[in-house]
N, C-alpha and C. Protein backbone atom coordinates (compact mmCIF):
# COMPACT_ATOMS: atom_id res chain seq x y z
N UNK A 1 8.07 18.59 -9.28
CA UNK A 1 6.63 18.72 -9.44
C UNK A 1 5.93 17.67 -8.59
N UNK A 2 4.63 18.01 -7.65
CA UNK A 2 4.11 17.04 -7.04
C UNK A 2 3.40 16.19 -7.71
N UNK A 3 3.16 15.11 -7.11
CA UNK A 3 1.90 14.36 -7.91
C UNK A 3 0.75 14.56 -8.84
N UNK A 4 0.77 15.04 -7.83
CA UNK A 4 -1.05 15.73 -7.97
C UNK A 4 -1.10 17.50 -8.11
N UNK A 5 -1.55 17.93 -8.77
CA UNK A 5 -1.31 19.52 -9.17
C UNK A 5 -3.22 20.17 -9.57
N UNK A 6 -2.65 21.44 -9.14
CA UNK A 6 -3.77 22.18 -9.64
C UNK A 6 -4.14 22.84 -11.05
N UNK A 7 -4.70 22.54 -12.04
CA UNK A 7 -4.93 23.78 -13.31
C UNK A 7 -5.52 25.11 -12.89
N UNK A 8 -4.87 26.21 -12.72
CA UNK A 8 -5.84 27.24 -11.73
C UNK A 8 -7.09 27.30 -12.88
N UNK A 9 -6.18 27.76 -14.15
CA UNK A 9 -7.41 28.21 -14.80
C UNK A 9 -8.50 27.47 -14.88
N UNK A 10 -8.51 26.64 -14.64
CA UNK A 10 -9.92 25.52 -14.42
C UNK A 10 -10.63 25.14 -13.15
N UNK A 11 -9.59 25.38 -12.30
CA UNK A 11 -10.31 25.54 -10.64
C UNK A 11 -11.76 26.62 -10.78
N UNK A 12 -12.74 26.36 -10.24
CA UNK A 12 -13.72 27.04 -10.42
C UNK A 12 -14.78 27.35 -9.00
N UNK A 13 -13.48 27.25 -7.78
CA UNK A 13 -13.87 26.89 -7.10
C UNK A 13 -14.92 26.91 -5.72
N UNK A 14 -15.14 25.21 -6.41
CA UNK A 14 -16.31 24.76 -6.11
C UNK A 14 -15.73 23.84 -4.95
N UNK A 15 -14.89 23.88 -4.15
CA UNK A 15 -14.34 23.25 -3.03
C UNK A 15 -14.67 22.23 -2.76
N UNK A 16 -15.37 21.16 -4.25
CA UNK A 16 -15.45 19.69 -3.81
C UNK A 16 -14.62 18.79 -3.56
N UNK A 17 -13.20 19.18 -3.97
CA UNK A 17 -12.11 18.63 -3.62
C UNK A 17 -11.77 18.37 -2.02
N UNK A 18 -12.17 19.57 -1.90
CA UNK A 18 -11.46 20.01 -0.39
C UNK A 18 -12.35 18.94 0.67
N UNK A 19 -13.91 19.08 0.08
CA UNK A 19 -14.80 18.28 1.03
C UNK A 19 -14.67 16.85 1.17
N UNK A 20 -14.13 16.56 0.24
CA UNK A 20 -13.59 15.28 -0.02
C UNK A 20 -12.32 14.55 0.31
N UNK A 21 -11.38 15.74 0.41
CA UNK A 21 -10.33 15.17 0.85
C UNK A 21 -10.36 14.64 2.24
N UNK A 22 -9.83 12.96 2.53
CA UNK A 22 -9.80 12.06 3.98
C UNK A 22 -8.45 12.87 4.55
N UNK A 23 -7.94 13.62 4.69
CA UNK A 23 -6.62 14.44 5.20
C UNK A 23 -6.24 15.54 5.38
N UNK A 24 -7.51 16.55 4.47
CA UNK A 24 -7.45 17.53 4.50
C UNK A 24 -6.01 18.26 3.87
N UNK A 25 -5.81 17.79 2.60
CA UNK A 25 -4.89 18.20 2.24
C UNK A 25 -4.53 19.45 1.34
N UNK A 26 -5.88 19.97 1.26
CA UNK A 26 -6.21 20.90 -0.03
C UNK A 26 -6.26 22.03 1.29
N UNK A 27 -5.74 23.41 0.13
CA UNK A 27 -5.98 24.56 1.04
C UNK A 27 -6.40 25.90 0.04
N UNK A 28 -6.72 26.59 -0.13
CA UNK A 28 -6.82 27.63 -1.08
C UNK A 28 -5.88 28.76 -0.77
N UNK A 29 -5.23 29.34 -1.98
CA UNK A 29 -4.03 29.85 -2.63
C UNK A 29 -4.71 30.59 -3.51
N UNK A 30 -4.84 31.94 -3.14
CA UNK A 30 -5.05 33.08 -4.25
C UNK A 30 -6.34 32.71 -5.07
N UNK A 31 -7.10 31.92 -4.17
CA UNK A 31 -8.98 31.67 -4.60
C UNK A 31 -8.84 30.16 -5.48
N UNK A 32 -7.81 29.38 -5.09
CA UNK A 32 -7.63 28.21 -6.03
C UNK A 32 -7.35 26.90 -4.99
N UNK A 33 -8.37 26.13 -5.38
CA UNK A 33 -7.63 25.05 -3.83
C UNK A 33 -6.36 24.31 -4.88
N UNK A 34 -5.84 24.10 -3.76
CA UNK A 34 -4.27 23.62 -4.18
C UNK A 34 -3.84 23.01 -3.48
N UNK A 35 -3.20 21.68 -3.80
CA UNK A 35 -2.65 20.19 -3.08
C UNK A 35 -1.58 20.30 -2.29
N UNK A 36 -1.75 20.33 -1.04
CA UNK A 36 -0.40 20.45 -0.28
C UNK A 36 0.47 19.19 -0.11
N UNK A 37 1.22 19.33 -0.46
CA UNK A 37 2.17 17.81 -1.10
C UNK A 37 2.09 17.10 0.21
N UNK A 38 2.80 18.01 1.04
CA UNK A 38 3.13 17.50 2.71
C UNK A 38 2.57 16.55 3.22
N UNK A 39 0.92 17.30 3.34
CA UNK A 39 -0.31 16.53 3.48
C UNK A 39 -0.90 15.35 3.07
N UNK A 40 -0.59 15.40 1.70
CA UNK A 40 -1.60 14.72 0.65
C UNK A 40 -0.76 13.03 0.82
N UNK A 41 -1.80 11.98 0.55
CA UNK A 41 -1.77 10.44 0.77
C UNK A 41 -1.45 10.15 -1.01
N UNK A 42 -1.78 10.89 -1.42
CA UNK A 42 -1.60 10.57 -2.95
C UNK A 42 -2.42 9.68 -3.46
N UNK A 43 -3.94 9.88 -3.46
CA UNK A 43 -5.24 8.78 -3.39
C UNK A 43 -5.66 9.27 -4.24
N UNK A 44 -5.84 9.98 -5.03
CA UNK A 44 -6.82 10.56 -6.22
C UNK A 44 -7.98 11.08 -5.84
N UNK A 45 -8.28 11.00 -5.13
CA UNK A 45 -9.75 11.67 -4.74
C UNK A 45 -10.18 12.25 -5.28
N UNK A 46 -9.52 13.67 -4.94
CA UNK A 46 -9.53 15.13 -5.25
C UNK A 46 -9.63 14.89 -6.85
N UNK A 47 -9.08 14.16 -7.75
CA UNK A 47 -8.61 14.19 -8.81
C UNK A 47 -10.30 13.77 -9.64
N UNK A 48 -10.70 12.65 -8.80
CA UNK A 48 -11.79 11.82 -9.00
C UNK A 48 -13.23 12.92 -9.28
N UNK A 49 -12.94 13.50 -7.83
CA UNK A 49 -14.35 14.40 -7.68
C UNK A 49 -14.24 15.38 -7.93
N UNK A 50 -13.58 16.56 -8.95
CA UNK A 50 -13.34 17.65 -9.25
C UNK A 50 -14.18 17.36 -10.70
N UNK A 51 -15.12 18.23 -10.75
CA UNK A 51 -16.25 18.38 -12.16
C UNK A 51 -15.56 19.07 -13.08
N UNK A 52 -14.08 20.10 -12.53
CA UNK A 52 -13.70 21.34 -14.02
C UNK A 52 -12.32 20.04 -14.26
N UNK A 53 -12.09 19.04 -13.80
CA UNK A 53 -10.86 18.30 -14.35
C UNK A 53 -9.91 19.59 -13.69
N UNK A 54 -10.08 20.21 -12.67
CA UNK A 54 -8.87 21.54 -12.55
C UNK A 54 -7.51 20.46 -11.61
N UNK A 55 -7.87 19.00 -11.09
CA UNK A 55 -6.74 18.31 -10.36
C UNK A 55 -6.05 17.29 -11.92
N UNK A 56 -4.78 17.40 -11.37
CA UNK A 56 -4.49 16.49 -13.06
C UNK A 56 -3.11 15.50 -11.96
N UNK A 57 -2.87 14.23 -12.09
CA UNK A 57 -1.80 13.63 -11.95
C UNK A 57 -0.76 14.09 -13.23
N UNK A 58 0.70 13.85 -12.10
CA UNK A 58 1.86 14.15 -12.91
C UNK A 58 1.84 12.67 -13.97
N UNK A 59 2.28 13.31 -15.61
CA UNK A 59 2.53 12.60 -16.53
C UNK A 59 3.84 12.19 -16.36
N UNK A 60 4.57 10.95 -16.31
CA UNK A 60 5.72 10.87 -16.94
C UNK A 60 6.19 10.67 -18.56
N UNK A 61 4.88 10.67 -19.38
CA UNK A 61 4.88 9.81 -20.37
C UNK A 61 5.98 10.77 -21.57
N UNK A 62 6.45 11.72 -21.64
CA UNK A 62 7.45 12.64 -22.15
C UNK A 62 9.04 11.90 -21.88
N UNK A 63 9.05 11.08 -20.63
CA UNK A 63 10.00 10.72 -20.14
C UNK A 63 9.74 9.00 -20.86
N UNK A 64 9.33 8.16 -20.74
CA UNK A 64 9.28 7.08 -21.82
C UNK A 64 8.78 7.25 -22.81
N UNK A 65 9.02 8.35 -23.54
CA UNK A 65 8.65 8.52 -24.97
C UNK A 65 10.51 8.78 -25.24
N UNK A 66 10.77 9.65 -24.40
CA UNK A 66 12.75 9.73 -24.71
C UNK A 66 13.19 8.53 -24.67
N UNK A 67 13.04 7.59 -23.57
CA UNK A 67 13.89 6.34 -23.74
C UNK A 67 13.50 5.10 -24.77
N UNK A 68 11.96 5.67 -25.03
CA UNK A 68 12.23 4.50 -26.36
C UNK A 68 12.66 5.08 -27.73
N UNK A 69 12.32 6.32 -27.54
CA UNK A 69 13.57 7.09 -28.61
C UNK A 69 14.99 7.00 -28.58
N UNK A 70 15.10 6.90 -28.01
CA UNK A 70 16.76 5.90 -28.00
C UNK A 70 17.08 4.90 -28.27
N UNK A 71 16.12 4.21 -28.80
CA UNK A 71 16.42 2.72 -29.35
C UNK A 71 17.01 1.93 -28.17
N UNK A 72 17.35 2.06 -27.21
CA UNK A 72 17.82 1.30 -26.21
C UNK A 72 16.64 0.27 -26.10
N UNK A 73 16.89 -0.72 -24.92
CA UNK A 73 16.49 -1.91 -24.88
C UNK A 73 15.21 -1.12 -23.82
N UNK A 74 14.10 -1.47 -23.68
CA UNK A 74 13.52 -0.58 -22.56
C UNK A 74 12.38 -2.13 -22.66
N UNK A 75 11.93 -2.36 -21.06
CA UNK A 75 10.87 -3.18 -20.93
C UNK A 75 9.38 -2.53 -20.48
N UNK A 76 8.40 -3.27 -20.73
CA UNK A 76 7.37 -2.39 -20.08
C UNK A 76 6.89 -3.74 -19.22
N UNK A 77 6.72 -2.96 -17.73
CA UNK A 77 6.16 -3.64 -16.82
C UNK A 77 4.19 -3.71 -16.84
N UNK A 78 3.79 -4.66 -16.97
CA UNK A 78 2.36 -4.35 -16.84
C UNK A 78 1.74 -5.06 -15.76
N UNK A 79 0.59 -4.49 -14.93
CA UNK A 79 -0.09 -4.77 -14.08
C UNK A 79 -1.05 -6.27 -14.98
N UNK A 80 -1.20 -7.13 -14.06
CA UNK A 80 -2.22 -8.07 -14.25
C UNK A 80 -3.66 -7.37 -15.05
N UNK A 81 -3.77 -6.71 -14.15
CA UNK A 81 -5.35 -5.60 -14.67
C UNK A 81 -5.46 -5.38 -15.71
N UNK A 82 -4.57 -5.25 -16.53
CA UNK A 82 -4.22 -4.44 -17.72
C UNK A 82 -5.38 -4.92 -19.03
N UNK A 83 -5.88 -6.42 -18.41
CA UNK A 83 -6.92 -6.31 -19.56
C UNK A 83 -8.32 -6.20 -19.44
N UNK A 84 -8.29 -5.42 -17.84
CA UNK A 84 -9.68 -4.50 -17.35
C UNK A 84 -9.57 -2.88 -17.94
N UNK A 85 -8.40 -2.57 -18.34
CA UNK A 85 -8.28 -1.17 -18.96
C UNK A 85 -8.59 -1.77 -20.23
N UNK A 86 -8.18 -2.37 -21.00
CA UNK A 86 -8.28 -2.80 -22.53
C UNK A 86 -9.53 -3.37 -22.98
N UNK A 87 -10.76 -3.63 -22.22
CA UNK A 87 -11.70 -4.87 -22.58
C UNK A 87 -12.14 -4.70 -23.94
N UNK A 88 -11.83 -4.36 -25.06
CA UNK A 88 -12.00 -4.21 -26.50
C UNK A 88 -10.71 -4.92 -27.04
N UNK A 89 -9.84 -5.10 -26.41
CA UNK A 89 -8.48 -5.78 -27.38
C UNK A 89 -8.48 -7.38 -26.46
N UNK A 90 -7.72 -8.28 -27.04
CA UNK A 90 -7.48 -9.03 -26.30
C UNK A 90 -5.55 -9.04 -25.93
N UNK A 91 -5.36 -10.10 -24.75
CA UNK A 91 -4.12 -9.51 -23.91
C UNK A 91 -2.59 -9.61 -25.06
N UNK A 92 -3.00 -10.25 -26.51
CA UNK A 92 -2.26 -10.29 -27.05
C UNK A 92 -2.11 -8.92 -28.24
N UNK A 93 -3.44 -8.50 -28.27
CA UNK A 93 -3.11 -7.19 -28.93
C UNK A 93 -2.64 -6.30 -28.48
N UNK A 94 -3.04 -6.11 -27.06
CA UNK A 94 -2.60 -5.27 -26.22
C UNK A 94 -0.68 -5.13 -26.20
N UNK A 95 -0.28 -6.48 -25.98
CA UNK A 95 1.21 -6.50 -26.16
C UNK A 95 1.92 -6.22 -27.22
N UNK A 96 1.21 -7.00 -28.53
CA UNK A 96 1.68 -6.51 -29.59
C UNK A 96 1.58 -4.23 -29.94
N UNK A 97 0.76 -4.31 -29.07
CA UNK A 97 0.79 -2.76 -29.16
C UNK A 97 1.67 -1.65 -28.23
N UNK A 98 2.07 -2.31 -27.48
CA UNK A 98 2.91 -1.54 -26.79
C UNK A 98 4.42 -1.86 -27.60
N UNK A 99 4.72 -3.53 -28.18
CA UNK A 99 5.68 -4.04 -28.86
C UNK A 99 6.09 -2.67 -30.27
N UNK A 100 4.62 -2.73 -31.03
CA UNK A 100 4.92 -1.33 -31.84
C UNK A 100 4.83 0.17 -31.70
N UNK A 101 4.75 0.25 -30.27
CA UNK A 101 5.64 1.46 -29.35
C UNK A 101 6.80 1.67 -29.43
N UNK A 102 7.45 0.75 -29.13
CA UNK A 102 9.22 0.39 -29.19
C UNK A 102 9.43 -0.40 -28.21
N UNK A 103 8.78 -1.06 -27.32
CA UNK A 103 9.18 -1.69 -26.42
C UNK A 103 9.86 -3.47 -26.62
N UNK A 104 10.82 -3.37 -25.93
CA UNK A 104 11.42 -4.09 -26.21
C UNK A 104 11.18 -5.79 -26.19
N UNK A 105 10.15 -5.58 -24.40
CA UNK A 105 9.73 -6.62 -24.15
C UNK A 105 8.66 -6.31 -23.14
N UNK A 106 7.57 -7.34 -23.36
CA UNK A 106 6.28 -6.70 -22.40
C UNK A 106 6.12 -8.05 -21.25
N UNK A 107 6.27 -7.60 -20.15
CA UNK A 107 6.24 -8.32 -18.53
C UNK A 107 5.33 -7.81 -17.96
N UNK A 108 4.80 -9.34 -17.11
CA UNK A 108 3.85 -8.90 -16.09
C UNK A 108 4.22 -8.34 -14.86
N UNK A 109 4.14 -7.49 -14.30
CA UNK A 109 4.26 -7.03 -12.85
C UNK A 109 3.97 -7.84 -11.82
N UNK A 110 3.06 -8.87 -11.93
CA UNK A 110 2.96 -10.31 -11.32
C UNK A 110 4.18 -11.25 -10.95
N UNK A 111 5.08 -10.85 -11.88
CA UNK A 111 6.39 -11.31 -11.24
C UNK A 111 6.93 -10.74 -10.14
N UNK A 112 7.06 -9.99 -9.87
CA UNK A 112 7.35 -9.08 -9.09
C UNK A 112 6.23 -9.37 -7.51
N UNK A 113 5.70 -9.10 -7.44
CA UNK A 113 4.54 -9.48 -6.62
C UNK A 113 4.84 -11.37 -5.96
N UNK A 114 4.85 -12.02 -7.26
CA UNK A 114 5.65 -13.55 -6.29
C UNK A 114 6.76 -12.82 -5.39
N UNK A 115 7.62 -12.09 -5.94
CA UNK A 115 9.16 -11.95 -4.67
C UNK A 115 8.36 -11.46 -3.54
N UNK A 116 7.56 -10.42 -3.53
CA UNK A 116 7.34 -9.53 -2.75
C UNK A 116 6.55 -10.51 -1.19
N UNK A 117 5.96 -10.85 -2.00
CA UNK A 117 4.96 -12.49 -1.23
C UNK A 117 6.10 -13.18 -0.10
N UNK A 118 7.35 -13.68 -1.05
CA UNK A 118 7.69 -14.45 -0.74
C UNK A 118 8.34 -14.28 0.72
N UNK A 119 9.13 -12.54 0.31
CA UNK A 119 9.41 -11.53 1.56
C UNK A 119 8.39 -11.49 2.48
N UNK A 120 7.06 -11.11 2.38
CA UNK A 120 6.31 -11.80 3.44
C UNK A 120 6.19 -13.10 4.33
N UNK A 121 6.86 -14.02 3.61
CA UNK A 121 6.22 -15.25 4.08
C UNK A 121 7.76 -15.33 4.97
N UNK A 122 8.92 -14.73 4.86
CA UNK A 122 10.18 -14.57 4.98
C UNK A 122 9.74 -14.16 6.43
N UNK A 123 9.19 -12.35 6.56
CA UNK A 123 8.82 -11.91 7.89
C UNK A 123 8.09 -12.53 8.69
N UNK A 124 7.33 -12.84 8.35
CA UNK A 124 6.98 -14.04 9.35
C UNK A 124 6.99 -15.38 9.80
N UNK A 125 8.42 -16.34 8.92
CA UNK A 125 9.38 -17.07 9.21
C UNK A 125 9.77 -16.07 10.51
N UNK A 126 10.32 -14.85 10.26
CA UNK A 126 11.31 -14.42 11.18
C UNK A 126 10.44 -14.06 12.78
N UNK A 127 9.27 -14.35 12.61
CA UNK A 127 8.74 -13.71 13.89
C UNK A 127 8.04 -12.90 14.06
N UNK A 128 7.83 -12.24 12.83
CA UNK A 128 7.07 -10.80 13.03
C UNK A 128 5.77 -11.76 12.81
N UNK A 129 4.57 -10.53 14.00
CA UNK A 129 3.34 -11.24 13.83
C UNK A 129 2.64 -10.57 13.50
N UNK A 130 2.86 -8.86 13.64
CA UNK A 130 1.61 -7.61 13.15
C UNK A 130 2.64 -7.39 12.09
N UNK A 131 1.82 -7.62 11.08
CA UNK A 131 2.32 -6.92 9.76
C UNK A 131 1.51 -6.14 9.14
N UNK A 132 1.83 -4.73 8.69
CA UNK A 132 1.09 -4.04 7.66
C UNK A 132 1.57 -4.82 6.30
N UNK A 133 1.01 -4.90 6.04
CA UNK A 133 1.69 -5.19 3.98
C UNK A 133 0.57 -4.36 3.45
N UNK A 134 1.43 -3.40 2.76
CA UNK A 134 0.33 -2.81 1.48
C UNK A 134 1.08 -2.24 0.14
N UNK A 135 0.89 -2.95 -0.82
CA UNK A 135 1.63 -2.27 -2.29
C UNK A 135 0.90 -1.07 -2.75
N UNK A 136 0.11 -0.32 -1.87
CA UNK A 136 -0.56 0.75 -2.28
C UNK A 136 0.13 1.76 -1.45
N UNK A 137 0.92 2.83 -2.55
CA UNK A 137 1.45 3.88 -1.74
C UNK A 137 0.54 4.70 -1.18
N UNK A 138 -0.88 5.12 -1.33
CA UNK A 138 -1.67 5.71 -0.83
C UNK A 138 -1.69 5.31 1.25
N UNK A 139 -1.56 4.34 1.08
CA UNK A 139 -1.73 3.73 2.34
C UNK A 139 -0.60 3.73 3.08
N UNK A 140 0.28 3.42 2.86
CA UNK A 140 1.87 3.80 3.08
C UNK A 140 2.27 5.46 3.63
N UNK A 141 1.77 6.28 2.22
CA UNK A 141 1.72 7.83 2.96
C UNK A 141 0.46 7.92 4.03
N UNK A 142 -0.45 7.23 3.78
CA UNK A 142 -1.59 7.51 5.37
C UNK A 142 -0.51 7.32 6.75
N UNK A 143 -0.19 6.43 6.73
CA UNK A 143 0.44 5.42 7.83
C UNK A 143 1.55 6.45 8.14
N UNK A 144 2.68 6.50 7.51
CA UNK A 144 4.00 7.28 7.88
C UNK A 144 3.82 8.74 7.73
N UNK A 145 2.66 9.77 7.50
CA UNK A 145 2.17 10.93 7.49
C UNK A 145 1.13 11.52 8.62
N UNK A 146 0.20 9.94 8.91
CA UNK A 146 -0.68 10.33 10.30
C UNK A 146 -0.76 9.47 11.00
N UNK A 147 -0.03 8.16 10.96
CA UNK A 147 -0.33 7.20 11.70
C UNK A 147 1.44 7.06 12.28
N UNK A 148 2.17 7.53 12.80
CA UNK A 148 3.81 6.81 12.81
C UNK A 148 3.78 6.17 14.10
N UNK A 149 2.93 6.49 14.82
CA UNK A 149 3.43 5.06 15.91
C UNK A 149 3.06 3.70 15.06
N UNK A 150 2.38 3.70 13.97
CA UNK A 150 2.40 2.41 13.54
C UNK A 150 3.27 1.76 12.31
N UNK A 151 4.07 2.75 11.96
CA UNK A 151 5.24 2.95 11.27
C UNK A 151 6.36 1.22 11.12
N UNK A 152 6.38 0.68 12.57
CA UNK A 152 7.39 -0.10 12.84
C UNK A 152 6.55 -1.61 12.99
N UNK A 153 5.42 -1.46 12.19
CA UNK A 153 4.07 -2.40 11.73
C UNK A 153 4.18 -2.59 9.90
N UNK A 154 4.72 -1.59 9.25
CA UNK A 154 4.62 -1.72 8.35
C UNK A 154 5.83 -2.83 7.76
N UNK A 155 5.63 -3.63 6.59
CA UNK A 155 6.44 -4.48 6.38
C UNK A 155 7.12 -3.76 5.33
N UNK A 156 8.56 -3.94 5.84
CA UNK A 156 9.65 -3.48 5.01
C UNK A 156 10.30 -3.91 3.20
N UNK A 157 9.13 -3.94 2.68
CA UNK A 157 8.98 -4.40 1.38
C UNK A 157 8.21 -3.61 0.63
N UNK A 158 9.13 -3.70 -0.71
CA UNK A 158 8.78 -2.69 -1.98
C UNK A 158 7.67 -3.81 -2.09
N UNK A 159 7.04 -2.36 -3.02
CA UNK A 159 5.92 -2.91 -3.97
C UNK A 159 6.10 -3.57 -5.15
N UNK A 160 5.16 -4.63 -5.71
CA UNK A 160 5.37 -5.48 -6.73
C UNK A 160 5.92 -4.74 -8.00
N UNK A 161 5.20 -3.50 -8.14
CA UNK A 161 5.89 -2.61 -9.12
C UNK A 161 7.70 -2.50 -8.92
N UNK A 162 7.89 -2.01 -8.03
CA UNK A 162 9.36 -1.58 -7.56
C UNK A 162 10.04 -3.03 -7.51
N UNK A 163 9.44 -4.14 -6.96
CA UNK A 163 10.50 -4.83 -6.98
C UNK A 163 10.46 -5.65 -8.23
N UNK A 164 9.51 -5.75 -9.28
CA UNK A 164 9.82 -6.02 -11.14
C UNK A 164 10.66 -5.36 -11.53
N UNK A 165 11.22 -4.16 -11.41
CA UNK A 165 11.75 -3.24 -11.86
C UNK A 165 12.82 -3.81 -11.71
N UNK A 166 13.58 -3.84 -10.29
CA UNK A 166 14.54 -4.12 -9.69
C UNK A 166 14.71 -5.19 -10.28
N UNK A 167 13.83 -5.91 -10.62
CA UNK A 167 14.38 -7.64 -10.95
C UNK A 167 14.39 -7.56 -12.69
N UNK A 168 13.88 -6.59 -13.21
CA UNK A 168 14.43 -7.04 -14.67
C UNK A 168 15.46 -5.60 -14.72
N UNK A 169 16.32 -4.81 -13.96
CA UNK A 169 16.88 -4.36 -13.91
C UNK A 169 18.35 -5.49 -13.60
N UNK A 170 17.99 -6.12 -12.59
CA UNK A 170 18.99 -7.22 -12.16
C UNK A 170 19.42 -8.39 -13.52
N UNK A 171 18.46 -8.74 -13.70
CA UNK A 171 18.72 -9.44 -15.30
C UNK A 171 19.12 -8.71 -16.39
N UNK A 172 19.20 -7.44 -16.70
CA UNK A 172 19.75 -7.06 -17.56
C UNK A 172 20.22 -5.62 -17.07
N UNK A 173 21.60 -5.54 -16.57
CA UNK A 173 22.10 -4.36 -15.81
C UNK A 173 22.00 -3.21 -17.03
N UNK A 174 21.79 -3.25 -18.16
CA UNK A 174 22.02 -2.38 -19.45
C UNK A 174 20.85 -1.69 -19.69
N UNK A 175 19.70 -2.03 -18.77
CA UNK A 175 18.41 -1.43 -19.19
C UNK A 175 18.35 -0.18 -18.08
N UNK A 176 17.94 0.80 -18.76
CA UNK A 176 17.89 2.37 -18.26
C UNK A 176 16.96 2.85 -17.14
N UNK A 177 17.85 3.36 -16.33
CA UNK A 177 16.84 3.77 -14.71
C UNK A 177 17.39 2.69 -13.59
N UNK A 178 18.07 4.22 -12.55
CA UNK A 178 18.70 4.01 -11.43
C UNK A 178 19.49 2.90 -11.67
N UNK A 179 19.88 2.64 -10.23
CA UNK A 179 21.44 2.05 -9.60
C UNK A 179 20.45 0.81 -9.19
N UNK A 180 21.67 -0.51 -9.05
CA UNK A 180 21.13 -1.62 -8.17
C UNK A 180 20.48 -1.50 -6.92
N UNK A 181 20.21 -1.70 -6.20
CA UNK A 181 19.51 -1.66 -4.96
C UNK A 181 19.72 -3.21 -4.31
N UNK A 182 18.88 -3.34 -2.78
CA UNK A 182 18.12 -4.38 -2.75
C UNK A 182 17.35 -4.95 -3.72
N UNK A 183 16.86 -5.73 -3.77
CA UNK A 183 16.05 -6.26 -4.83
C UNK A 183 14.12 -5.81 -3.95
N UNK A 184 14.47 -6.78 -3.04
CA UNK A 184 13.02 -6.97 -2.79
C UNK A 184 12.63 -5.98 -1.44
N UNK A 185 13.79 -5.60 -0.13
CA UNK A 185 13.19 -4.95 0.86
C UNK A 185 13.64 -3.60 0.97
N UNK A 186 12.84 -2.76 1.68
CA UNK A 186 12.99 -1.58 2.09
C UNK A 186 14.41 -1.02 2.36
N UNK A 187 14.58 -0.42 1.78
CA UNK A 187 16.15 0.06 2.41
C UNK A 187 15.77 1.11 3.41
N UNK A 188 16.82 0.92 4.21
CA UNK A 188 16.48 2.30 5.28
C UNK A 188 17.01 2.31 6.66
C-alpha cells in the first residue's frame, strides 16, 4: 500500500489536490484523482488541501497495537515536538500515557539525531564540502526522483528517526523489527 491513498468515495472531484501538487503527482483514474506513488515526494500536500478528507496517509497503528499485544518489550521513539502535539498535558503525562499503552519505555528521538550530527561533522572531517543533509524524506524523494544529478550531494545518513531505532535496537537485540544494519549511514 502507498503512502498516501485515495478514498474514491469521497473524492469529489474538485482537483485541488492536483493544483497543488509541486510534482504533479496526482492523475485521474475513472473520475478520481489518485496518487501516483512513482511520482509523489511524499509531502502531504494533497492530503493538507483536499476539503472531502478523500487523501488519507497509510496507518501503521494496527501494526503497534500487535506488538504491544505481545507483551514483548517494545520502545516508543518520540520526536522532541511531541509536546507541540500535546499542549494540554505536560511531557510527563504524555509519557506516562503512552507507558499505559504498553510501552515499555518512552525515548527521545533526539538521541538519535546527536549520532546523525555527529556523522555530519564525520563528512566533513572527511572532505566533503557540498552536503545535502535532510532528515526529511519529502526532500530526499524530491532530490533522487527529480533532481539525480544532485544525488551524489546528498549526505549518506539515516534520519534521526532511523538511526534511534537502530540504536535502541543495538542495545537491546530482543526488541522487535528488522535485522542489524549500519547504525548511523546509508547503506548502498
Amino acid at each position: 500500500m502507498s503512502v498516501i491513498s485515495t478514498i474514491r468515495t469521497s473524492c469529489r472531484d474538485c482537483y485541488k489536490c492536483i493544483r497543488h501538487c509541486p510534482v504533479k503527482a496526482i492523475r485521474i483514474s475513472s473520475g478520481h484523482a489518485e496518487v501516483v506513488d512513482e511520482r509523489c515526494v511524499k509531502d502531504g500536500r494533497c492530503v493538507l488541501v483536499c476539503p472531502q478528507k478523500a487523501k488519507k496517509v497509510r496507518s501503521d497503528l494496527e501494526e503497534a497495537r500487535a506488538l504491544l499485544g505481545k507483551g514483548g518489550r517494545v520502545v516508543a521513539s518520540i520526536a522532541p515536538s511531541f509536546v507541540a502535539a500535546f499542549p494540554e498535558a505536560t511531557p510527563g503525562q504524555v509519557v506516562q500515557g503512552l507507558k499505559m499503552l504498553g510501552f515499555s519505555e518512552v525515548r527521545e528521538t533526539a538521541e538519535g539525531a546527536e549520532w546523525v550530527a555527529k556523522e555530519h561533522a564525520l563528512l566533513l572531517a572527511e572532505g566533503r564540502t557540498n552536503v545535502i543533509s535532510s532528515s526529511c524524506p519529502a526532500v530526499n524523494f524530491l532530490i533522487t526522483r527529480y533532481f539525480p544529478k544532485c544525488i551524489e550531494y546528498l549526505a549518506p545518513v539515516v534520519s534521526p528517526m532511523v538511526a534511534h531505532g537502530r540504536l535502541l535496537k543495538k542495545e537491546d537485540p530482543h526488541l522487535p523489527g528488522g535485522v542489524h544494519r549500519p547504525l548511523y549511514r546509508q547503506e548502498g
